[in-house]
N, C-alpha and C. Protein backbone atom coordinates (compact mmCIF):
# COMPACT_ATOMS: atom_id res chain seq x y z
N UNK A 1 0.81 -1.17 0.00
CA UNK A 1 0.00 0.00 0.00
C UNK A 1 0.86 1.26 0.00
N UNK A 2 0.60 2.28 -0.78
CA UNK A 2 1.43 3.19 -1.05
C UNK A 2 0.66 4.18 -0.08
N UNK A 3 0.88 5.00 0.19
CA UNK A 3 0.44 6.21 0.78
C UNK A 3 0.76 7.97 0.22
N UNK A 4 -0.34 8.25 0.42
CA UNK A 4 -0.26 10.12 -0.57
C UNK A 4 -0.55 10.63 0.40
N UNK A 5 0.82 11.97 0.44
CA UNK A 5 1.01 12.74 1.59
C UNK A 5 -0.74 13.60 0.96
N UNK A 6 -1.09 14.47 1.49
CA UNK A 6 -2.36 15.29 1.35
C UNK A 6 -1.64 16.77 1.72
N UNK A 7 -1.61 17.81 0.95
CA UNK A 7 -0.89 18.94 1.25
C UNK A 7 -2.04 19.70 2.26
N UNK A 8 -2.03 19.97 3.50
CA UNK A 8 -3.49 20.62 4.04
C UNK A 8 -2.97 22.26 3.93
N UNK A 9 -2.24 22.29 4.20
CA UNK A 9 -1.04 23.43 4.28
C UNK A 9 -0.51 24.24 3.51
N UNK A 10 -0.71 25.31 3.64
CA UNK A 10 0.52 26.19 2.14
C UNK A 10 1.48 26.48 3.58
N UNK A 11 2.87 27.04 2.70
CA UNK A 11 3.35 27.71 3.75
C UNK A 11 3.30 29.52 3.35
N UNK A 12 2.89 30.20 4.30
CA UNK A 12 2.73 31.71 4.29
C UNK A 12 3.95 32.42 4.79
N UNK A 13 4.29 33.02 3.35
CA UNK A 13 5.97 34.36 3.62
C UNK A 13 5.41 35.36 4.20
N UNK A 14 5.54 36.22 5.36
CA UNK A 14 5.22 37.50 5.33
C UNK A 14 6.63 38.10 5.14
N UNK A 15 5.66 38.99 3.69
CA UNK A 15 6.62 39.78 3.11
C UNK A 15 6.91 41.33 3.43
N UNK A 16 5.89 41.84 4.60
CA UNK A 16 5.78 42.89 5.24
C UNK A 16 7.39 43.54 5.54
N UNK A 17 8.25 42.71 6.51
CA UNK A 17 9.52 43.44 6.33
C UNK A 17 10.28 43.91 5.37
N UNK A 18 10.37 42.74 4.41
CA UNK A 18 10.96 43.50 3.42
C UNK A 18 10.56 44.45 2.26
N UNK A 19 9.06 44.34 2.43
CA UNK A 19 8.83 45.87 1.78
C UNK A 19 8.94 46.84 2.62
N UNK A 20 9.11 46.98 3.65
CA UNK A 20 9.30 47.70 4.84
C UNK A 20 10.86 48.67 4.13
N UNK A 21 11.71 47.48 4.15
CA UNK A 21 13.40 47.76 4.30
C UNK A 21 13.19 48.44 2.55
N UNK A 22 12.32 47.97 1.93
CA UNK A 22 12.68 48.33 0.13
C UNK A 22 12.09 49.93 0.67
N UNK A 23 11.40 50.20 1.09
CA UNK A 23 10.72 51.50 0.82
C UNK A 23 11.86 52.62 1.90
N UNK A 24 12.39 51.89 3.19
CA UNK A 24 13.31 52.48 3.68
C UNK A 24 14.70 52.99 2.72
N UNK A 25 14.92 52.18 2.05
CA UNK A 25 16.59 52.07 1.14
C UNK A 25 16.27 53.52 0.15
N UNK A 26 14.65 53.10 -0.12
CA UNK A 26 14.48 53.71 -1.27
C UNK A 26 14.07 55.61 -0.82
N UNK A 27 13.97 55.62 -0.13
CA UNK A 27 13.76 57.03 1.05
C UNK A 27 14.96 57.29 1.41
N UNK A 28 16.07 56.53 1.61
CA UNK A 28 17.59 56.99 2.05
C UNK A 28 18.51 57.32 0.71
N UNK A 29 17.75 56.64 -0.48
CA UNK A 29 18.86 57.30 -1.78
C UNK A 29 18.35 58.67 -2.13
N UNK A 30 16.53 58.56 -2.27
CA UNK A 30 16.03 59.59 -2.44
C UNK A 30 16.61 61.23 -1.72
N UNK A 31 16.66 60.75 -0.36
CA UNK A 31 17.26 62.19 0.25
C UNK A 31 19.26 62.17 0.21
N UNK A 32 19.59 61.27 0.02
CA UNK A 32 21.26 61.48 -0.27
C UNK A 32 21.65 61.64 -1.82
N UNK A 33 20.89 61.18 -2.66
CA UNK A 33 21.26 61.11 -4.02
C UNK A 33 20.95 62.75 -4.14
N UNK A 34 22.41 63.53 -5.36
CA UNK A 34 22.63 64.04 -5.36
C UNK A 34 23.10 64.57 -6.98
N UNK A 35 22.32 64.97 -7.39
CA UNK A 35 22.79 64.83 -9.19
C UNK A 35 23.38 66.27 -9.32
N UNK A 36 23.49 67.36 -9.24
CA UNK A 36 24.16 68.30 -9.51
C UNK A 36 25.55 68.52 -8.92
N UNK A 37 25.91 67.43 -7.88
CA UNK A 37 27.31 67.38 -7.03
C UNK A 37 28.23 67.90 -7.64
N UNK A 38 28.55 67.03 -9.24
CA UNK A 38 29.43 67.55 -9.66
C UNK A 38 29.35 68.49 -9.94
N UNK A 39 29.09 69.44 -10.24
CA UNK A 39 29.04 70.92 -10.76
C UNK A 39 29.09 71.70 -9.11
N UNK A 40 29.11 71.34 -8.36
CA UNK A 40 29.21 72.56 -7.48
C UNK A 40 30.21 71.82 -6.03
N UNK A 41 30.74 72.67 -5.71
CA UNK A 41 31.95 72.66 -4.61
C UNK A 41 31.98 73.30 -3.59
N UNK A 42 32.26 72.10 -2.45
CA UNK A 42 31.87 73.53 -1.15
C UNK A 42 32.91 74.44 -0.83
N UNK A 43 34.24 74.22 -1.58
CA UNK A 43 35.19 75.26 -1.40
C UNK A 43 34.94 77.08 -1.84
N UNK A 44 33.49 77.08 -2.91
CA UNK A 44 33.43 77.85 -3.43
C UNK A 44 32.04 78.83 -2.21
N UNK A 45 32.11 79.79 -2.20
CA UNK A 45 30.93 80.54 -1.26
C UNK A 45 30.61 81.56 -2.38
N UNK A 46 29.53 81.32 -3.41
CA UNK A 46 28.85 82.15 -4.40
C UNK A 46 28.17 83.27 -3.66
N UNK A 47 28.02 84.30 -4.53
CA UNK A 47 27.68 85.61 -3.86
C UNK A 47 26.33 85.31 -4.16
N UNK A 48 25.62 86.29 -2.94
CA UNK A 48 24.21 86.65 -3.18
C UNK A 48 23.50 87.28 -4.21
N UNK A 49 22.51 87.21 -4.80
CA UNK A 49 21.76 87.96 -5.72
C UNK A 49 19.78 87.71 -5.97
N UNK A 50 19.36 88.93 -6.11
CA UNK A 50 18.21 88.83 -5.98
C UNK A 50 17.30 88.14 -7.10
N UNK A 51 18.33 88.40 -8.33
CA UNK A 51 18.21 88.44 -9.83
C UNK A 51 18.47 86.82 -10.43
N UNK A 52 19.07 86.69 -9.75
CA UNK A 52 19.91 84.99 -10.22
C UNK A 52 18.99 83.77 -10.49
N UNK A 53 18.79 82.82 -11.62
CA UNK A 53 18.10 82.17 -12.22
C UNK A 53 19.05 81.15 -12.97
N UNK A 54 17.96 79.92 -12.84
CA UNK A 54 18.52 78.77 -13.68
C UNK A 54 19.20 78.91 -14.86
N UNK A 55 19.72 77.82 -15.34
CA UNK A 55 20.47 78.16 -16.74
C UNK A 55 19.52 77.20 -17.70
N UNK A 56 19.13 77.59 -18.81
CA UNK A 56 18.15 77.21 -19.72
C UNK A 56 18.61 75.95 -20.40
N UNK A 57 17.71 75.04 -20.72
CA UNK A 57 18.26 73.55 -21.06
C UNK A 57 18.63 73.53 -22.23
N UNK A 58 20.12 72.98 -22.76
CA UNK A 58 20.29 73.14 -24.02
C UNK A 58 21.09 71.55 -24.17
N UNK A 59 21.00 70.97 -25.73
CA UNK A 59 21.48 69.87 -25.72
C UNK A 59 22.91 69.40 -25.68
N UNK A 60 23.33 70.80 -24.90
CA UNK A 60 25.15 70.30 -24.47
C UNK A 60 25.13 70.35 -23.11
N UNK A 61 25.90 69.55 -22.41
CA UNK A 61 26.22 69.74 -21.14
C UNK A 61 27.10 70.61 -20.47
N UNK A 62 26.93 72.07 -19.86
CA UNK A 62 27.42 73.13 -19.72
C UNK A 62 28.63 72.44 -18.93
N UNK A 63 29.59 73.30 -19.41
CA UNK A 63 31.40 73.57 -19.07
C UNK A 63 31.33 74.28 -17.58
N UNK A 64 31.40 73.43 -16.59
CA UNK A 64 31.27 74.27 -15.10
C UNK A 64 32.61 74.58 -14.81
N UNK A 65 33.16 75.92 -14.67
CA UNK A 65 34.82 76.19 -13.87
C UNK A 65 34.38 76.82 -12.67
N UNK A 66 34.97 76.77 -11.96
CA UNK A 66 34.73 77.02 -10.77
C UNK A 66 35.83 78.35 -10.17
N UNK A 67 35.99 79.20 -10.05
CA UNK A 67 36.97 80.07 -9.07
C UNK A 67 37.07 79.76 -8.04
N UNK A 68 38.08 79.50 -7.20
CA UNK A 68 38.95 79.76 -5.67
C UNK A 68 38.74 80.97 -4.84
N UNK A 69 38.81 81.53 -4.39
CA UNK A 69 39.01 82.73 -3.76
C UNK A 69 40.68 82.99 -3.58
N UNK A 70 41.51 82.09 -4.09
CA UNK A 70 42.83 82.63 -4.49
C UNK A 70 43.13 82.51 -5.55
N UNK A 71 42.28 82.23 -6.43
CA UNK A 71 42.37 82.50 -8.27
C UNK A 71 42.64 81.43 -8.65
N UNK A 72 42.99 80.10 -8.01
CA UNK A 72 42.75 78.87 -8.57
C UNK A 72 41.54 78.56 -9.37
N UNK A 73 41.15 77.82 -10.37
CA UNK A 73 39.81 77.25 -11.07
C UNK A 73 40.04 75.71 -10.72
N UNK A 74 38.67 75.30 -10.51
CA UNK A 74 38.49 73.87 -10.66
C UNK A 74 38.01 73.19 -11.48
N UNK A 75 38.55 72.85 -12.18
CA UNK A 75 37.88 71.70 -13.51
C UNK A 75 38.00 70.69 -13.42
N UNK A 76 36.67 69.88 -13.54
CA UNK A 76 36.74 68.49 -13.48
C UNK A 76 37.02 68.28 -11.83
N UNK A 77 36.50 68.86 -11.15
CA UNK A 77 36.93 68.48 -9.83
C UNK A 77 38.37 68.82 -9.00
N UNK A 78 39.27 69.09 -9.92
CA UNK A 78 40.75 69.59 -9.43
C UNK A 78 40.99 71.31 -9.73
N UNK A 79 41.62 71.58 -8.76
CA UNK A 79 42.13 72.71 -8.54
C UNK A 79 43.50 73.15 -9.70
N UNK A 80 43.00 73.86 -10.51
CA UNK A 80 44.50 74.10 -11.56
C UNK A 80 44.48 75.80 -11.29
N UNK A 81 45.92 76.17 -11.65
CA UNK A 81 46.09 77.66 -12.16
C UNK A 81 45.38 78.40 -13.15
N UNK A 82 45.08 79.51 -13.10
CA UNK A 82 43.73 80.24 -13.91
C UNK A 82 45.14 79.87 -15.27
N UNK A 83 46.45 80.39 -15.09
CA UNK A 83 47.11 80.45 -16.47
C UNK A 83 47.26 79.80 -17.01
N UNK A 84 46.91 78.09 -16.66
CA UNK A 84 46.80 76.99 -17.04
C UNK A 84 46.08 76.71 -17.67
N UNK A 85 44.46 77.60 -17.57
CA UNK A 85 43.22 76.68 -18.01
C UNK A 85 42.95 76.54 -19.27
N UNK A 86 43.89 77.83 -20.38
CA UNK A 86 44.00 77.72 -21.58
C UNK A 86 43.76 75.76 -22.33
N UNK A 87 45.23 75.47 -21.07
CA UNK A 87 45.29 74.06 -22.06
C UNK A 87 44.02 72.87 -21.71
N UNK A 88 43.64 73.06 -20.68
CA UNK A 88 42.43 72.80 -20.59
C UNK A 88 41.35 72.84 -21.38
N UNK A 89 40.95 74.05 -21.45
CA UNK A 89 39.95 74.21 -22.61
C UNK A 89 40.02 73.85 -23.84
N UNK A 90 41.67 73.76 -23.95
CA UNK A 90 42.20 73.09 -25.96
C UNK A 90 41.58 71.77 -26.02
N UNK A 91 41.67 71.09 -24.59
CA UNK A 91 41.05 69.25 -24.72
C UNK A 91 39.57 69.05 -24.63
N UNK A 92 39.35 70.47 -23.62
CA UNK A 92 37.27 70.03 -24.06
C UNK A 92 37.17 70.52 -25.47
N UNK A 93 37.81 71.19 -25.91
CA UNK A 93 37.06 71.90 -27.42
C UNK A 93 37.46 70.49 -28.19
N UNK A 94 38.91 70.21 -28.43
CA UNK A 94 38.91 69.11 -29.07
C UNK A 94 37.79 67.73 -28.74
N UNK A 95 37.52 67.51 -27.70
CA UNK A 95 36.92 66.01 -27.15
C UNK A 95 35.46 66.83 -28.03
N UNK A 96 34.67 68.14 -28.12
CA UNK A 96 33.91 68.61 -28.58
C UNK A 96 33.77 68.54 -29.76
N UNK A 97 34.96 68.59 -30.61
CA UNK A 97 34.69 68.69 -31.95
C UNK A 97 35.25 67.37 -32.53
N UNK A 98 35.72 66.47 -31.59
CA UNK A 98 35.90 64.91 -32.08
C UNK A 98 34.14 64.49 -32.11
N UNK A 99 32.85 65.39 -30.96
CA UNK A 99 31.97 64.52 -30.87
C UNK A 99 30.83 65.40 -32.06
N UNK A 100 31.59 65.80 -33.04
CA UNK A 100 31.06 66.74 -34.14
C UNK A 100 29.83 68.01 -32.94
N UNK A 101 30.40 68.57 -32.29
CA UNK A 101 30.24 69.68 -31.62
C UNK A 101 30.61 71.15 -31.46
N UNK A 102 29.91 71.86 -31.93
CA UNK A 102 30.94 73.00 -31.80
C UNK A 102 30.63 73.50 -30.35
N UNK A 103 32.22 74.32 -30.26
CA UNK A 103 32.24 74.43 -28.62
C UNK A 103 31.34 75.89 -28.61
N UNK A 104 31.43 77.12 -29.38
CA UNK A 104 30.47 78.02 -29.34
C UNK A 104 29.03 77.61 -29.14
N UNK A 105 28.54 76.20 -29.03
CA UNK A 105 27.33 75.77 -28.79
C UNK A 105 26.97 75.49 -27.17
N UNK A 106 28.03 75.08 -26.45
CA UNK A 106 28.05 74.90 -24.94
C UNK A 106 28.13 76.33 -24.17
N UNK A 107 27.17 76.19 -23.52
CA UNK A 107 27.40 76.96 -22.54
C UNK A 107 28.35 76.84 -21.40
N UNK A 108 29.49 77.77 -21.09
CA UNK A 108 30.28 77.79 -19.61
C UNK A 108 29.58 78.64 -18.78
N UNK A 109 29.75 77.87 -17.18
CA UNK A 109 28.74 78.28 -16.23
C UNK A 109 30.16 78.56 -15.36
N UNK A 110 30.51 79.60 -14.95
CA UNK A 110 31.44 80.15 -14.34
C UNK A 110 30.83 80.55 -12.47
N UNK A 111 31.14 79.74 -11.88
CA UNK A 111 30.70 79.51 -10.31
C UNK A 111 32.04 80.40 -9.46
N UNK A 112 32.01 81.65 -9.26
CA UNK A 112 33.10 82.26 -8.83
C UNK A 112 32.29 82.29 -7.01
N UNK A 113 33.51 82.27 -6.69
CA UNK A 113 34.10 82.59 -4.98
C UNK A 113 33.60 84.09 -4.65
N UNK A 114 32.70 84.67 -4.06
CA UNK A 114 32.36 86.00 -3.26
C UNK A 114 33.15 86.15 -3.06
N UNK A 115 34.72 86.14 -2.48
CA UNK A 115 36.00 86.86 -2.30
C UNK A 115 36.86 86.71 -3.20
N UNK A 116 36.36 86.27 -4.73
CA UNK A 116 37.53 85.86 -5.93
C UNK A 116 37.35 87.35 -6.14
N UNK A 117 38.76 87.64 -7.05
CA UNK A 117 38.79 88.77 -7.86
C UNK A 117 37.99 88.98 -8.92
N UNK A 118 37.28 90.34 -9.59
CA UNK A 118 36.67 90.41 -10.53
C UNK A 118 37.71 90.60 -11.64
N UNK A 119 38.78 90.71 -11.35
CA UNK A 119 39.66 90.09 -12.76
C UNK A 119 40.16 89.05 -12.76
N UNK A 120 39.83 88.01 -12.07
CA UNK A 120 40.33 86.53 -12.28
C UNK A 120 39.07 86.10 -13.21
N UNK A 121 37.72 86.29 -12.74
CA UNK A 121 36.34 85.77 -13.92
C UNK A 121 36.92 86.20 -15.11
N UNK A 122 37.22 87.75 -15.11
CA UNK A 122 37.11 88.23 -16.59
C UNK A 122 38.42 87.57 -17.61
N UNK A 123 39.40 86.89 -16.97
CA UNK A 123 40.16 86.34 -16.97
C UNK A 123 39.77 84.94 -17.60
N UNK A 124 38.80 84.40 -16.94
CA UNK A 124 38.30 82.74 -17.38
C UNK A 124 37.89 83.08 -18.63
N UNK A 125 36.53 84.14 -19.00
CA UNK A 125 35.95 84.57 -19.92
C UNK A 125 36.83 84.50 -21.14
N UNK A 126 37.69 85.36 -20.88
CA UNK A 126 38.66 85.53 -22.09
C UNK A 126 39.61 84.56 -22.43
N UNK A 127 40.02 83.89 -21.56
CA UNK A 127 40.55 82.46 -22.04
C UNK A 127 39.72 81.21 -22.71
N UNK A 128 38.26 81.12 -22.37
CA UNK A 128 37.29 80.69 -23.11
C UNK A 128 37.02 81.09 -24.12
N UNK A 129 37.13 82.54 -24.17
CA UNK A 129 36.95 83.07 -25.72
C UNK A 129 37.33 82.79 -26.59
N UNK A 130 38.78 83.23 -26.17
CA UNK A 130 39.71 82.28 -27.29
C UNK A 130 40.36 81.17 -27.67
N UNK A 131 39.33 80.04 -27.09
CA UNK A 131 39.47 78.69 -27.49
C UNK A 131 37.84 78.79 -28.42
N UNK A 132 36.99 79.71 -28.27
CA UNK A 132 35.79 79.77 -29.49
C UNK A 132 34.63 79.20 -27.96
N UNK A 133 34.67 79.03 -27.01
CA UNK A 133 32.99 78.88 -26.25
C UNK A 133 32.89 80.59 -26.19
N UNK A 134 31.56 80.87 -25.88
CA UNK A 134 31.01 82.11 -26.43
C UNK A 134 29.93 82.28 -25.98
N UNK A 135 28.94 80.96 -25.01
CA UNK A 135 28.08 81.21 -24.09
C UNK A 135 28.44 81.26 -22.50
N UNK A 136 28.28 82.23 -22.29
CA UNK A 136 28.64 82.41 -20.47
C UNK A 136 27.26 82.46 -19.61
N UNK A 137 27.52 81.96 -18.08
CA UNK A 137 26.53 82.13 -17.34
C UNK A 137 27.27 82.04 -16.31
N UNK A 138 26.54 83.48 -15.16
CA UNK A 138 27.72 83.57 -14.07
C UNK A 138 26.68 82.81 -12.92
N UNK A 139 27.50 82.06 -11.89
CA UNK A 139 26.11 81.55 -11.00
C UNK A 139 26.59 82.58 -9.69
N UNK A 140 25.27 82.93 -8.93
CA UNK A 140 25.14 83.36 -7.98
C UNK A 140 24.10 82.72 -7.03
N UNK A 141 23.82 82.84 -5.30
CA UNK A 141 23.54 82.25 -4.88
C UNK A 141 21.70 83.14 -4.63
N UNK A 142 20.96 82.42 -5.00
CA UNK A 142 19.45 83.05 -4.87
C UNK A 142 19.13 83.84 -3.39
N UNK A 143 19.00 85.07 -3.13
CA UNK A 143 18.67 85.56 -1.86
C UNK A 143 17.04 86.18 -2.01
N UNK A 144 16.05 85.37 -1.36
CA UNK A 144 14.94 85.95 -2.14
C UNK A 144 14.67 86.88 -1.31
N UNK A 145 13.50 87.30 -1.68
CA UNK A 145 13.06 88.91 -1.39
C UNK A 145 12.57 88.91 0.09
């Protein structure tokens, strides 16, 4: 005589914790995730302004330099000499026009230091110039009314 088990039974997952922990993880990237990081540095303290507004969406990804408050720029995350940044800019224009881009099409978003010099910016400007970018945007920090 053979015998058949009879299943009377399911077995029941409660899945309550771990949607618990998914919705926790997902609330802890939400408030740490951080998409503009790169573009901005806490070494830099942007000046106030009442006037100051987003930069308008265009299909290049704006050129962020950053000023020091001792006339260093940061590109790409590192600290170089403003007299340096020439050669800098020779490799984004090139990497630009390897990606059939012209660099007069990107906007540079120039993030200066409240205690940088106003001739170190005018300084970036004109070294951008004459590698051919030609859209500028200065950032300042929003002080509303």
């Amino acid at each position: 005589m053979s015998r058949k088990r009879k299943n009377i039974g399911g077995v029941d997952i409660d899945m309550t914790p771990m949607i618990d922990v998914t919705f926790q993880l997902i609330t802890f990237f939400m408030f740490t995730l951080n998409f503009t990081e790169a573009e901005q540095d806490q070494r830099i303290q942007l000046p106030t302004s009442q006037v100051a507004k987003p930069v308008e969406n265009s299909d290049i990804e704006p050129l962020t330099l950053q000023l020091m408050d001792d006339g260093r720029v940061i590109y790409n995350g590192e600290p170089v000499a403003l007299a340096a940044l020439g050669d800098y800019l020779e490799n984004e224009k090139a990497v630009m026009l390897a990606a059939s881009k012209e660099p007069s099409a990107a906007t540079v978003v120039v993030r200066a230091d409240g205690r940088s010099r106003t001739g170190d910016v005018q300084q970036i400007i004109r070294s951008c110039q004459e590698k051919g970018f030609d859209k500028f945007t200065l950032r300042a920090e929003y002080k509303g009314p």
